[in-house]
Protein backbone atom coordinates (compact mmCIF):
# COMPACT_ATOMS: atom_id res chain seq x y z
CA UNK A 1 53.08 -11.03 -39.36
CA UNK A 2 53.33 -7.93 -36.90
CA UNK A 3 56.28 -7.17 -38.97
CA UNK A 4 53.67 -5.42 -42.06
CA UNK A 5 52.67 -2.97 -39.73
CA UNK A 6 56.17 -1.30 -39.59
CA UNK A 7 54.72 2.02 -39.54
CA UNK A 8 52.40 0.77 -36.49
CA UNK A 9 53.60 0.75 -32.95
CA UNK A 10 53.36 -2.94 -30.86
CA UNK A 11 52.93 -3.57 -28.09
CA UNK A 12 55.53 -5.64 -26.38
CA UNK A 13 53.60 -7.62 -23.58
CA UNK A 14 51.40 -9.02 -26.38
CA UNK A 15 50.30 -8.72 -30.13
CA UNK A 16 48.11 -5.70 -30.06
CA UNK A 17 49.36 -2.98 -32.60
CA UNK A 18 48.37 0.88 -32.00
CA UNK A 19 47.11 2.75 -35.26
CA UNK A 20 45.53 5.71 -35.76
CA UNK A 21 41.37 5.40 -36.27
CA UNK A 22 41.40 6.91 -40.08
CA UNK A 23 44.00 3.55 -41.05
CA UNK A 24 41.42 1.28 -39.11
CA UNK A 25 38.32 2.83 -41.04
CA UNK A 26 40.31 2.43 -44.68
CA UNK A 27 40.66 -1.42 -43.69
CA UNK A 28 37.08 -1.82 -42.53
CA UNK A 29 35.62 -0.16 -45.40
CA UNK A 30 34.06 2.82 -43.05
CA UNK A 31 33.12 0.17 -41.01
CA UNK A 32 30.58 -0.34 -43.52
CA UNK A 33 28.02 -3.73 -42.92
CA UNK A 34 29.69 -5.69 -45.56
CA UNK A 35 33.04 -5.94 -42.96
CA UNK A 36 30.93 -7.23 -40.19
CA UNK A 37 32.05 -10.18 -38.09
CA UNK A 38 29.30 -10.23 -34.99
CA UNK A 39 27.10 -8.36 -33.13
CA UNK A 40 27.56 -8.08 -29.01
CA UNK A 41 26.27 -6.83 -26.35
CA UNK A 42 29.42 -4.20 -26.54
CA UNK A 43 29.31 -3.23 -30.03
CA UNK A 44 30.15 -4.65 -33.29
CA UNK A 45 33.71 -7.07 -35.02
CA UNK A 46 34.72 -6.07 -38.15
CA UNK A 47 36.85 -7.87 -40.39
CA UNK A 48 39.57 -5.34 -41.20
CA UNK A 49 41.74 -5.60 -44.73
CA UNK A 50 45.39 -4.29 -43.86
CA UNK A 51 47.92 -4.00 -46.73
CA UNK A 52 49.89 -6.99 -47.35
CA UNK A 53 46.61 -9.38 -47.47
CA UNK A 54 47.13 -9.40 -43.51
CA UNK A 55 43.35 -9.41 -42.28
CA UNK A 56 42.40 -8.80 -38.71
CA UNK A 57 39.48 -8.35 -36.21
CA UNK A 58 38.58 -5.53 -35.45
CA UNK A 59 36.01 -4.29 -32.23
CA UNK A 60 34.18 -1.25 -32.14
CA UNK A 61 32.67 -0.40 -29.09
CA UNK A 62 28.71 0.71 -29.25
CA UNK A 63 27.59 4.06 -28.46
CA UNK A 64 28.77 3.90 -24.83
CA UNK A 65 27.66 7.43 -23.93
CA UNK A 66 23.73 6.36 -24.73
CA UNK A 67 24.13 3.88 -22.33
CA UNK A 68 25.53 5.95 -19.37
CA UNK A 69 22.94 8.74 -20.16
CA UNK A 70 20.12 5.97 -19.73
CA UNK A 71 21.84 4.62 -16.59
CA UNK A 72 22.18 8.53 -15.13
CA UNK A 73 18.76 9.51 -15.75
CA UNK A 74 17.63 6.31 -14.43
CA UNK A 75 19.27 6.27 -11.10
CA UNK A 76 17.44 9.51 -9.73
CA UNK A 77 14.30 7.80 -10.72
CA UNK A 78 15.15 4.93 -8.10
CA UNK A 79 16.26 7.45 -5.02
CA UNK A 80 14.11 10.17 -5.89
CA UNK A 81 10.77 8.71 -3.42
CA UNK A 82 8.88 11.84 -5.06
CA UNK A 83 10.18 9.85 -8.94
CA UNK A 84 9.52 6.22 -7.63
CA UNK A 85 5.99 6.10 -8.71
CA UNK A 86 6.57 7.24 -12.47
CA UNK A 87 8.97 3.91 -13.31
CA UNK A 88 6.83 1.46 -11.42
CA UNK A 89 4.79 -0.87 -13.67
CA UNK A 90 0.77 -0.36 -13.42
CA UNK A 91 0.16 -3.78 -13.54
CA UNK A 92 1.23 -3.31 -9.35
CA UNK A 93 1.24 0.56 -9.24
CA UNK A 94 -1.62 -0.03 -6.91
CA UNK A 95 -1.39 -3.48 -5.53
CA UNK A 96 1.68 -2.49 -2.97
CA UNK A 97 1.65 -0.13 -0.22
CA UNK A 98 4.34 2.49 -1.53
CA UNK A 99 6.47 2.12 1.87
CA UNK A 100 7.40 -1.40 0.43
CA UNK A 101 8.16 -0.25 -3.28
CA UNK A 102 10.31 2.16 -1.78
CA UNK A 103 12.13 -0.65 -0.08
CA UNK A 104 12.24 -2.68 -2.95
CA UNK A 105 13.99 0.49 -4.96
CA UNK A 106 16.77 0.59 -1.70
CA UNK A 107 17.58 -2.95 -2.60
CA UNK A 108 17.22 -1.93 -6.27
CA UNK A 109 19.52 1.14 -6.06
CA UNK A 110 22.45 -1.78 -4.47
CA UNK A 111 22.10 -3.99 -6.79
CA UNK A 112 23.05 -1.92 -10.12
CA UNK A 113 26.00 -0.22 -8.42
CA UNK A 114 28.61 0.42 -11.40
CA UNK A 115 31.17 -2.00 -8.97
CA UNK A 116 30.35 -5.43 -8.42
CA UNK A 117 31.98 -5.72 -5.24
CA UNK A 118 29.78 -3.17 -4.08
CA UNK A 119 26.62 -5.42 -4.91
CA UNK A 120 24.60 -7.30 -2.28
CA UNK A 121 25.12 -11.16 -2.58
CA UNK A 122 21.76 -12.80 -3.33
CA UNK A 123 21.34 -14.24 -0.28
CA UNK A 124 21.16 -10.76 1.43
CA UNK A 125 18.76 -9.29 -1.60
CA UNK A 126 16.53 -12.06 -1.15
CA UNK A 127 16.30 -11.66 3.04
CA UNK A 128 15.82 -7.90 2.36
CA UNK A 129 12.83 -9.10 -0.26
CA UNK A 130 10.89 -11.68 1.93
CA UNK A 131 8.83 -9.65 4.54
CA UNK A 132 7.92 -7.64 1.59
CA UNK A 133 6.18 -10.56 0.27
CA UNK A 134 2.65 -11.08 0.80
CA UNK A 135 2.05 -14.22 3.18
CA UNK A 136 -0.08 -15.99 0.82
CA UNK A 137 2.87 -15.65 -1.13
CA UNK A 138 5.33 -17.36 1.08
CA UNK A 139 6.55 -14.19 2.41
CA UNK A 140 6.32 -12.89 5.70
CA UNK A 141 4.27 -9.78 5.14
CA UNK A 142 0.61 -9.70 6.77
CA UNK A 143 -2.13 -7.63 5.37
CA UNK A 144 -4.66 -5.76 7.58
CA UNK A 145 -8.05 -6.70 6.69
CA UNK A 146 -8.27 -2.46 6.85
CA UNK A 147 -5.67 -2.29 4.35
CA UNK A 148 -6.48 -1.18 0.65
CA UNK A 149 -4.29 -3.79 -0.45
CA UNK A 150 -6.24 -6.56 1.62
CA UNK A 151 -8.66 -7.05 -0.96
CA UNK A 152 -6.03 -6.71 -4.28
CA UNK A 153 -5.28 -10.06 -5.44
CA UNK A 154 -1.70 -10.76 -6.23
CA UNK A 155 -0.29 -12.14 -9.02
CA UNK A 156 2.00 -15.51 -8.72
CA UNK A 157 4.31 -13.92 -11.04
């Protein structure tokens, strides 16, 4: 079948085939909605109409640069102690003492890294959580009775 694409280079190890973007766009129909397969998490599968009646999927990656601006802008909001307050919900804005949010980001900031390997296992994230949790909670955390947060009633959720 590889054989249509004479014109096309392949790929020896397996049964990709290299073509230039303007001969993938004729066989997707502008990679118009008719030609679409799915819908992921990635981007979008179109079915692709090559010469020859040879058909073919074909992925298009999303918008991937929308995605690392999001993740860029976000990250300073996490470090940033001066930032941490805008991103925190209000339902709990001011239920916590902000020394604990602050820990919470830390643990936060290590669990998004870009590499997984550099991500805490569970069991560590969880250990770093606990004394931040109320004792009433099951956590290990005790509340002065001279505490503003003493009298705040948390949420089970």
């Amino acid at each position: 079948m590889l054989n249509s694409f004479n014109s096309y280079k392949t790929s020896k190890k397996s049964a990709a085939v290299m073509m230039d973007y303007t001969s993938l766009e004729a066989a997707t129909g502008k990679f118009g909605e008719s030609s679409v397969l799915g819908v992921g998490g990635f981007g979008c599968v179109y079915k692709a109409n090559f010469d020859g009646g040879f058909a073919a999927a074909v992925k298009r990656l999303g918008n991937e640069t929308q995605t690392c601006q999001k993740e860029f802008e976000a990250m300073p909001q996490l470090t940033d102690r001066s930032k941490l307050p805008n991103i925190i919900d209000p339902m709990i804005k001011n239920t916590m003492d902000l020394k604990h949010l602050y820990q919470v980001a830390a643990v936060a900031v290590l669990c998004v890294q870009p590499e997984p390997s550099y991500r805490p296992l569970i069991t560590d994230v969880l250990h770093s959580l606990v004394p931040l949790v109320p004792m009433e909670l099951g956590g290990t955390l005790r509340i002065s009775p001279e505490s503003p947060y003493a009298t705040q009633k948390h949420s089970p959720c």
